[in-house]
N, C-alpha and C. Protein backbone atom coordinates (compact mmCIF):
# COMPACT_ATOMS: atom_id res chain seq x y z
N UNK A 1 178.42 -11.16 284.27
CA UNK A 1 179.11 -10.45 285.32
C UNK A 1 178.84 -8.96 285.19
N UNK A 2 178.56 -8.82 286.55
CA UNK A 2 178.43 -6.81 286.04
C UNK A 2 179.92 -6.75 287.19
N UNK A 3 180.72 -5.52 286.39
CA UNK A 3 181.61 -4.26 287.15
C UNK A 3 181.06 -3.23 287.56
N UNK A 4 181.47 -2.61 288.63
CA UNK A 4 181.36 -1.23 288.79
C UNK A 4 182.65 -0.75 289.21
N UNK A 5 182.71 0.52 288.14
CA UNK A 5 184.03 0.91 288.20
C UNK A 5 183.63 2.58 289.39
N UNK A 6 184.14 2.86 290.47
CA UNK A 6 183.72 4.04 291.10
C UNK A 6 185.28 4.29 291.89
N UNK A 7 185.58 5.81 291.08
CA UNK A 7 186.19 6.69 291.52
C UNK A 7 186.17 7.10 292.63
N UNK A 8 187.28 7.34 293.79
CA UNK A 8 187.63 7.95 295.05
C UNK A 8 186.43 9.52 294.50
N UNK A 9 186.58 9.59 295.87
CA UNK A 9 185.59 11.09 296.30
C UNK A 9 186.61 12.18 296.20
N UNK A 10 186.54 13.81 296.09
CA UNK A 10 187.53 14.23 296.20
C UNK A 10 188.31 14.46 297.28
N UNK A 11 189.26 14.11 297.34
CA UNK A 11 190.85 14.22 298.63
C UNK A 11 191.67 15.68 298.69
N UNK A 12 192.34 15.83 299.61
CA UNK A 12 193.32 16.86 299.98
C UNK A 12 194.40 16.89 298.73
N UNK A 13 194.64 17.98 298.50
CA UNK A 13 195.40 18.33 297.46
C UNK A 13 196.96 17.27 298.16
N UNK A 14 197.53 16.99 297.50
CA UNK A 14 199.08 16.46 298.11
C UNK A 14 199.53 17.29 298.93
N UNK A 15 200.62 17.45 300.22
CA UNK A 15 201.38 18.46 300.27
C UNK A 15 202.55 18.11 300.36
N UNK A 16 203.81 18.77 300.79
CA UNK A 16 205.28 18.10 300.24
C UNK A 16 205.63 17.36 301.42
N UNK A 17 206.38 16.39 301.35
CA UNK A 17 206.41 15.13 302.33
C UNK A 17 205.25 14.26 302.40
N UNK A 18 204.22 14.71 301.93
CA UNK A 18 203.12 13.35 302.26
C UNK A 18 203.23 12.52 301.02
N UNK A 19 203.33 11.26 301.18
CA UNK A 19 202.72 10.14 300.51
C UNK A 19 201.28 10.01 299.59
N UNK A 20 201.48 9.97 298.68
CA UNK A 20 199.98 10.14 297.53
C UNK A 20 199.33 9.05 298.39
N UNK A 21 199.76 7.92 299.02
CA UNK A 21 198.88 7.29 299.40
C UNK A 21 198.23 7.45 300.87
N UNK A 22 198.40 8.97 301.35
CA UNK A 22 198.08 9.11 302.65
C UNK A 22 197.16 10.37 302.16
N UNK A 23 196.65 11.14 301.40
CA UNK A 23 195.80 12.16 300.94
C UNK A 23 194.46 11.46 301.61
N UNK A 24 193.72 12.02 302.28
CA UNK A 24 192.78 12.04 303.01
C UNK A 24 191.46 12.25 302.04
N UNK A 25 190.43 12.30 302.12
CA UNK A 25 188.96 12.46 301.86
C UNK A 25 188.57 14.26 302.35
N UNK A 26 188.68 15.32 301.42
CA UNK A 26 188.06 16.28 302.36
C UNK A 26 186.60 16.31 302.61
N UNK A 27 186.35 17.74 303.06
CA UNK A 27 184.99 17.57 304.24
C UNK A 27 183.80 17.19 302.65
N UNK A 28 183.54 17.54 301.82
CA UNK A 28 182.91 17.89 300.17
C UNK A 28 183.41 16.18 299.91
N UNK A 29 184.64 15.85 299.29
CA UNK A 29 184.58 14.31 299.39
C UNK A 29 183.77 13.16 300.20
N UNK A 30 183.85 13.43 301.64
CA UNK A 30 183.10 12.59 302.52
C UNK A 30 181.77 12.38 302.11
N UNK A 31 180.95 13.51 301.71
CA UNK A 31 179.38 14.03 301.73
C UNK A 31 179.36 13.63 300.59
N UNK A 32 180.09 13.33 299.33
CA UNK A 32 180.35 12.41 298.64
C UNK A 32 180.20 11.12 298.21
N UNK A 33 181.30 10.84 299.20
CA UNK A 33 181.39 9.23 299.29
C UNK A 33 179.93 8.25 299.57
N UNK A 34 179.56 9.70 300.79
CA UNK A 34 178.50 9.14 301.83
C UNK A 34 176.88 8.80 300.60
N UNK A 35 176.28 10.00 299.94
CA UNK A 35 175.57 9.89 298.95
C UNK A 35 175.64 8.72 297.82
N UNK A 36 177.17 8.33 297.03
CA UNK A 36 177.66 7.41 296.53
C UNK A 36 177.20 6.13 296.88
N UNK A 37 177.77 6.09 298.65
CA UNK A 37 177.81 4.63 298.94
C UNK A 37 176.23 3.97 299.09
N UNK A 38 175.47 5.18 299.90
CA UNK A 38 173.60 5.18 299.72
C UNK A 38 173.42 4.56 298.54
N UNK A 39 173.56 5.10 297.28
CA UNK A 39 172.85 4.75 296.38
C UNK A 39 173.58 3.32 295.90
N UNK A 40 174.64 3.24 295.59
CA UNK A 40 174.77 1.82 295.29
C UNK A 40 174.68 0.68 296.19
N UNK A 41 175.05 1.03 297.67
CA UNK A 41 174.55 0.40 298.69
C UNK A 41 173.08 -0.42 298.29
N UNK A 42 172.00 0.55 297.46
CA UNK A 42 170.56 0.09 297.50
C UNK A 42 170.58 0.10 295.83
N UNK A 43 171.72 -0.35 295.13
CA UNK A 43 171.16 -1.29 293.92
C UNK A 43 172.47 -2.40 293.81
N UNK A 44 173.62 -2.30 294.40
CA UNK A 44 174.37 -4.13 294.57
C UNK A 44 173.59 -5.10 295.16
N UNK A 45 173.67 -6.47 294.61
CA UNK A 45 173.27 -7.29 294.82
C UNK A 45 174.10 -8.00 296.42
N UNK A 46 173.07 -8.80 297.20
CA UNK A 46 174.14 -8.76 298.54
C UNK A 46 175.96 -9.30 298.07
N UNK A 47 175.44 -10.32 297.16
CA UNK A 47 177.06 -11.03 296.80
C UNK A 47 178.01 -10.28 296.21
N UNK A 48 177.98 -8.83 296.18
CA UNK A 48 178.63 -8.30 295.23
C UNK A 48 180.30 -7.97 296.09
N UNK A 49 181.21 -8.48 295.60
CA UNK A 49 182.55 -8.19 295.75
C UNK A 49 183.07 -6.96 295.81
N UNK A 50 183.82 -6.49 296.79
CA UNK A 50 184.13 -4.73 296.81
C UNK A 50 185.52 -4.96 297.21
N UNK A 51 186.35 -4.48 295.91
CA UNK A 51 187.81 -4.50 295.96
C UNK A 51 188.25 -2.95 295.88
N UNK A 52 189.16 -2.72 296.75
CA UNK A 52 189.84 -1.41 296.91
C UNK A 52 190.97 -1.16 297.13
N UNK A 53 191.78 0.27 295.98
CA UNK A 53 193.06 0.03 296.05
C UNK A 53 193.20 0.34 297.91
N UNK A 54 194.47 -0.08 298.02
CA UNK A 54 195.32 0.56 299.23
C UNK A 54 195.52 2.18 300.03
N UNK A 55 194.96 3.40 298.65
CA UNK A 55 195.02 4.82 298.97
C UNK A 55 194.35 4.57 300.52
N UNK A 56 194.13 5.56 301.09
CA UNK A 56 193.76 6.43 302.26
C UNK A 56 192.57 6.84 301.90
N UNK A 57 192.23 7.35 300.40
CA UNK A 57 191.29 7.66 299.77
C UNK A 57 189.99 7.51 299.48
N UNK A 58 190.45 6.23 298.84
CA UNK A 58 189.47 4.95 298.47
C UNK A 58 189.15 4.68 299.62
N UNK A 59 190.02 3.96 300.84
CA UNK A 59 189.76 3.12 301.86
C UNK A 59 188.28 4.15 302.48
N UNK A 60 188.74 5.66 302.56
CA UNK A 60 187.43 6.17 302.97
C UNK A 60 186.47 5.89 302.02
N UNK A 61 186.63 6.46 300.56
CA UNK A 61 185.44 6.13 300.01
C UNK A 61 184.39 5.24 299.86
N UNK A 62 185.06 3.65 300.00
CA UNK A 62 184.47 1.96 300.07
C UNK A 62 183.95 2.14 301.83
N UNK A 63 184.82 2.83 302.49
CA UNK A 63 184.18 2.51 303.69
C UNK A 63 182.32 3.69 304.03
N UNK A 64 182.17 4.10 302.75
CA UNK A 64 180.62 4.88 303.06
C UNK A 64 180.39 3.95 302.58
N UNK A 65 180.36 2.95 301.88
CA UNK A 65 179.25 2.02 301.07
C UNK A 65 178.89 1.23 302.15
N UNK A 66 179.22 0.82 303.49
CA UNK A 66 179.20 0.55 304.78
C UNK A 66 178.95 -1.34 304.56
N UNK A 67 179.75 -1.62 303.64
CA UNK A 67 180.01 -3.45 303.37
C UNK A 67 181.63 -3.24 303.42
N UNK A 68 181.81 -4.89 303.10
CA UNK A 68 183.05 -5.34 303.90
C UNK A 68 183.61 -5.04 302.64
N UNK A 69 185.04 -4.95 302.41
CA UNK A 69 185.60 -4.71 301.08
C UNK A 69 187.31 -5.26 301.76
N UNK A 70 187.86 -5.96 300.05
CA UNK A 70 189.05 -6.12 300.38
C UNK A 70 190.14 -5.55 299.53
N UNK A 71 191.06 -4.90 300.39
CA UNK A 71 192.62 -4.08 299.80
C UNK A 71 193.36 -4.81 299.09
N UNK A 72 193.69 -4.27 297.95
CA UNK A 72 193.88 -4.69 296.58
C UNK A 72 194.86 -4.15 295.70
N UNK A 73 196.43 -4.11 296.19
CA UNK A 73 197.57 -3.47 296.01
C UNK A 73 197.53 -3.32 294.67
N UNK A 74 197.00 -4.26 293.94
CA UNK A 74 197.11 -4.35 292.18
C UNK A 74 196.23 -3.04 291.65
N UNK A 75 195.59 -2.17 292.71
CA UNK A 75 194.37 -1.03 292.26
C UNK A 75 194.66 0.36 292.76
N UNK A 76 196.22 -0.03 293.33
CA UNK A 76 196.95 1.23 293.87
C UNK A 76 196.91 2.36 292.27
N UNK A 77 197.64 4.18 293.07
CA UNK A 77 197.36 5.62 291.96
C UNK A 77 198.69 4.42 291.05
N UNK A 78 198.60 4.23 289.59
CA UNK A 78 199.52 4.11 288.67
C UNK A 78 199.14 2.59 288.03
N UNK A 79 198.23 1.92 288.60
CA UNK A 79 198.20 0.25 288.09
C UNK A 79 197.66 0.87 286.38
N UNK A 80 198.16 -0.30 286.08
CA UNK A 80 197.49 -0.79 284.85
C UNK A 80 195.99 -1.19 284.67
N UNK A 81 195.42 -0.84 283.59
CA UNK A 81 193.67 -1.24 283.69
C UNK A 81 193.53 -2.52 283.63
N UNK A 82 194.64 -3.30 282.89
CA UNK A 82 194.46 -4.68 283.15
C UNK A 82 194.50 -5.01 284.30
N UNK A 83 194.96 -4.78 285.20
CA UNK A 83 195.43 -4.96 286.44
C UNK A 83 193.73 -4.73 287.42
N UNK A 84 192.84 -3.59 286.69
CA UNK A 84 191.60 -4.12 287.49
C UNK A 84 190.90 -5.47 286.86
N UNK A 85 190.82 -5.71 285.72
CA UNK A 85 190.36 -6.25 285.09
C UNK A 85 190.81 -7.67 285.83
N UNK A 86 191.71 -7.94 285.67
CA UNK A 86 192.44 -9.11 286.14
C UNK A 86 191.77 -9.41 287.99
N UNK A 87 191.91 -8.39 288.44
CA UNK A 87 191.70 -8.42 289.75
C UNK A 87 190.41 -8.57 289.97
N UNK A 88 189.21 -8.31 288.88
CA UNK A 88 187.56 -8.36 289.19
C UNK A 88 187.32 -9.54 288.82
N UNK A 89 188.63 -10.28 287.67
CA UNK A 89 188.57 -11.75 287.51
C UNK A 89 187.22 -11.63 286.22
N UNK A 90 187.44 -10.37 285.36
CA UNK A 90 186.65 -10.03 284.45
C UNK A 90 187.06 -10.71 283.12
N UNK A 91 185.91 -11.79 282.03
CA UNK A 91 184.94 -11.31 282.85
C UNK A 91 184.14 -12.72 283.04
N UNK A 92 185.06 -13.42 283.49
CA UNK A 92 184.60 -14.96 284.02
C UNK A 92 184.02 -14.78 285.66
N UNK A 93 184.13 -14.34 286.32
CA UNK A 93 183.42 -14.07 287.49
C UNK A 93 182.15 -13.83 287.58
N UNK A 94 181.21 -15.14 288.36
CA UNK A 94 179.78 -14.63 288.34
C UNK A 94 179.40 -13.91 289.02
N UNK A 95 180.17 -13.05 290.10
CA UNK A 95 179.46 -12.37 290.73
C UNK A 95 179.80 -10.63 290.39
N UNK A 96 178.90 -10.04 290.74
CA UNK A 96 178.98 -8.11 291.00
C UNK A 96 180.62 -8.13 291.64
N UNK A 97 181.25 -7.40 290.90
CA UNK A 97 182.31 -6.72 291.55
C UNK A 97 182.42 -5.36 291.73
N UNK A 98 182.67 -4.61 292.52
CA UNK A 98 182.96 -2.96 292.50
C UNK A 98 184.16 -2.44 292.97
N UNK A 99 184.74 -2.00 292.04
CA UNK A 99 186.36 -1.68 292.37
C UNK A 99 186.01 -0.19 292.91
N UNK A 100 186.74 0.43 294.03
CA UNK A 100 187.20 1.71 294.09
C UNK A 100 188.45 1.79 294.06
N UNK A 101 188.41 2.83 292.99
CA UNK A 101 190.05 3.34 292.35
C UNK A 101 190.32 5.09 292.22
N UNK A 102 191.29 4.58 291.09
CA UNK A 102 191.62 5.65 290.73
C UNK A 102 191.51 6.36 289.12
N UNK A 103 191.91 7.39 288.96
CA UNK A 103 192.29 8.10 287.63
C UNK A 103 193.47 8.32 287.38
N UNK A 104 194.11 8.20 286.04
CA UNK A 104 193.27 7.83 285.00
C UNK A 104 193.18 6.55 284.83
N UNK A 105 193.48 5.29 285.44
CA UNK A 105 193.28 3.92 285.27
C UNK A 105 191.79 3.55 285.42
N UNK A 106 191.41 3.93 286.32
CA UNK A 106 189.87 3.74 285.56
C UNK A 106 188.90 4.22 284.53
N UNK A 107 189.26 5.27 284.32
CA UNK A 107 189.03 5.99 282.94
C UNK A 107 189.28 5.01 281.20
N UNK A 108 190.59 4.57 281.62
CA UNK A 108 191.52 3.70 280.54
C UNK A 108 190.83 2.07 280.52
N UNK A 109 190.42 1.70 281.84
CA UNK A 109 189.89 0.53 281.81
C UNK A 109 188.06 0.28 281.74
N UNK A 110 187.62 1.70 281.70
CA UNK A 110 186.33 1.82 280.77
C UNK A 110 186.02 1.31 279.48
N UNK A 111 187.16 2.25 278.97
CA UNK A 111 187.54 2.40 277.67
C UNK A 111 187.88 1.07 276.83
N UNK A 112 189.14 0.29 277.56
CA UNK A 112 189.33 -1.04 277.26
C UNK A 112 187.86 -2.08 277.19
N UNK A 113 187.00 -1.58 278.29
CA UNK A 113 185.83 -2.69 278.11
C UNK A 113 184.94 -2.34 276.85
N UNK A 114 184.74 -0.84 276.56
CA UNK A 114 183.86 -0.83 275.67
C UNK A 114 184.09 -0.39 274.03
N UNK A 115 185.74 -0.18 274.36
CA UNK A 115 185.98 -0.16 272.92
C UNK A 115 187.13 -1.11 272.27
N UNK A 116 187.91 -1.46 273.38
CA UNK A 116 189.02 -2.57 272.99
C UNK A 116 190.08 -1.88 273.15
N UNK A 117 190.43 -0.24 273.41
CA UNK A 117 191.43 0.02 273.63
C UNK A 117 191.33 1.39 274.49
N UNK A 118 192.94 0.98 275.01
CA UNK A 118 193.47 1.73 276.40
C UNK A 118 193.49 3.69 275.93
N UNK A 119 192.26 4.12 276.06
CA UNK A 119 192.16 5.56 275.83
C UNK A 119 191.86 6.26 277.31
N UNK A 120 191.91 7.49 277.07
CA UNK A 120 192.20 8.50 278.31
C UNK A 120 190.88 9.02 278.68
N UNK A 121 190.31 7.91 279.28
CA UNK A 121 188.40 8.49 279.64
C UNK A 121 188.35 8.98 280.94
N UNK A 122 187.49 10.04 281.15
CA UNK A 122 188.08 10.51 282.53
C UNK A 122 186.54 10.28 283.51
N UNK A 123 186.90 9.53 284.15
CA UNK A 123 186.07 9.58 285.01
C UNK A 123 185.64 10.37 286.40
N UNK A 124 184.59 10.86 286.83
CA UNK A 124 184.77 11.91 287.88
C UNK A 124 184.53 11.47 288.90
N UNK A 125 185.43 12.42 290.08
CA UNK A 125 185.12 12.23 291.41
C UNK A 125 184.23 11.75 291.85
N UNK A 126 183.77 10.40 292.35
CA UNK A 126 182.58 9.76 293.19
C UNK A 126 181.77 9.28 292.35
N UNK A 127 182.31 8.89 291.01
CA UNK A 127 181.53 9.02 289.73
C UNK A 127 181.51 7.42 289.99
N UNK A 128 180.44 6.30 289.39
CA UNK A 128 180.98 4.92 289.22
C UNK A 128 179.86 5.05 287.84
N UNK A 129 180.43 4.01 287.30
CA UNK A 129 179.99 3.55 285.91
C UNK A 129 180.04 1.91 285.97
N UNK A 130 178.77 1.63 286.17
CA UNK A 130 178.37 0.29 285.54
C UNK A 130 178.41 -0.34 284.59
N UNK A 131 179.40 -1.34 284.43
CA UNK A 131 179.20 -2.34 282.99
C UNK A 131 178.39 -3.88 283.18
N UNK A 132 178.05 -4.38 282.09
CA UNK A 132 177.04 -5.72 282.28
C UNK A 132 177.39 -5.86 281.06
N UNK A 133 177.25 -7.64 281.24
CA UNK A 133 177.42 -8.30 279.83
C UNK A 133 176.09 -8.77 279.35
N UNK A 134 175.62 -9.17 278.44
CA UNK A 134 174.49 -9.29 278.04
C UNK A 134 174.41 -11.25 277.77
N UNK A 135 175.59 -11.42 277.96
CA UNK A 135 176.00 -13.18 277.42
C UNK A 135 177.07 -13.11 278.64
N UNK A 136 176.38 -14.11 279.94
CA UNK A 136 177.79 -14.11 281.11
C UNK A 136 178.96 -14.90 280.42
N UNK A 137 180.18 -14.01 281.07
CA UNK A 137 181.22 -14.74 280.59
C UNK A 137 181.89 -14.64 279.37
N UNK A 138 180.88 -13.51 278.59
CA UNK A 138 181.13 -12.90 277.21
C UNK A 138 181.73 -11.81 277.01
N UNK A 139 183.07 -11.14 277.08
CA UNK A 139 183.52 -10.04 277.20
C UNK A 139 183.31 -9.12 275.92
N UNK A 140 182.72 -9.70 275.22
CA UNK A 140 182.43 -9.00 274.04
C UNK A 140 180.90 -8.15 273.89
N UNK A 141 180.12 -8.99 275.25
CA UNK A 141 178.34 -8.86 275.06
C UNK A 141 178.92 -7.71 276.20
N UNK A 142 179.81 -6.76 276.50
CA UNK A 142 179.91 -5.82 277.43
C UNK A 142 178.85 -4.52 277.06
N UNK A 143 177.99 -3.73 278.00
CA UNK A 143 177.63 -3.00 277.62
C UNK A 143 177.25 -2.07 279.20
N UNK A 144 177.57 -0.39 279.00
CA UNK A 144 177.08 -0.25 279.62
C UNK A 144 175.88 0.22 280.45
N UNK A 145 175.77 -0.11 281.70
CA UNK A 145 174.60 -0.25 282.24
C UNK A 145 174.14 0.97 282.68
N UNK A 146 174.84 1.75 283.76
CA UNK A 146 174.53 3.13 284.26
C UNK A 146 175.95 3.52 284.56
N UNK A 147 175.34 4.76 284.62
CA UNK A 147 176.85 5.84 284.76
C UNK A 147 176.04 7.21 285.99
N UNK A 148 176.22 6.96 287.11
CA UNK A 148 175.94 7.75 288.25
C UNK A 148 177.02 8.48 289.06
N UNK A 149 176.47 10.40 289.69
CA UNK A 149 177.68 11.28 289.70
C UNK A 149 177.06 11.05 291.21
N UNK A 150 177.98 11.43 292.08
CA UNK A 150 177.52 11.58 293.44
C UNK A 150 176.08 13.19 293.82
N UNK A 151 176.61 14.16 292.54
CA UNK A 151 175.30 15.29 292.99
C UNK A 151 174.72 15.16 292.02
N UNK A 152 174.01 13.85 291.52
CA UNK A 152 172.74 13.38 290.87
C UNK A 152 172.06 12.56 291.98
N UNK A 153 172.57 11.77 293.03
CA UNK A 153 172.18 11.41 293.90
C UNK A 153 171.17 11.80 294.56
N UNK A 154 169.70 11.63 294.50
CA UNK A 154 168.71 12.39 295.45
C UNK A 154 169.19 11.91 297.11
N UNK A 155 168.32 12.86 298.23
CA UNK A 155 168.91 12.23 299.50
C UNK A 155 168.16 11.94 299.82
């Protein structure tokens, strides 16, 4: 099974009365997302699964990768890393999954895959990091594969 773990693009700062889960994509996020979704767009395999929390965020970010993706309350700002893990169905699932999330839970659920425990890895804006097992079905043969920033992206 390969994961891809990829961070929201950057969003609008909060402001008071809005909902963390209504923070928008700014104009620098979009151009972002958009570069992001290009490039993994042209290395997922067609079967690959695209789960996304519920933010406003994400929903823009998964929607540049321009495939179908499904909302995934368990990947909302505050889940638990098990909680992606569980949700990619890692790591018995044969197919590509790609979560878009958040920080620091995806940072923490890096960490869980490649070292066994819940540490504070920070992952960046538009950032995704590829894991692959080397033995399917082996959560132990985890290793990772690539780690790509959105302005490493050629256009």
């Amino acid at each position: 099974m390969d994961l891809i773990l990829w961070r929201h693009a950057e969003a609008e700062e909060a402001q008071a009365g809005m909902a963390d889960l209504e923070r928008a994509l700014t104009a620098k996020g979009q151009k972002q997302a958009r570069r992001m979704g290009q490039w993994l767009d042209s290395q997922l395999p067609d079967s690959c699964r695209v789960l996304c929390s519920p933010a406003l965020r994400t929903l823009q970010t998964a929607e540049a990768l321009g495939r179908k993706f499904k909302i995934h309350s368990d990947l909302a700002p505050g889940a638990d890393p098990s909680d992606i893990l569980k949700a990619a169905n890692w790591p018995a699932n044969k197919d590509t999954v790609l979560v878009v999330g958040h920080q620091p839970t995806l940072g923490q659920a890096a960490s869980l895959l490649l070292t066994g425990d819940d540490l504070e890895w920070d992952i960046r804006k538009a950032s995704a990091w590829w894991f692959a097992q080397r033995v399917p079905g082996d959560a132990m043969s985890v290793y990772l594969k690539a780690v790509m920033a959105a302005d490493l992206v050629v256009k």
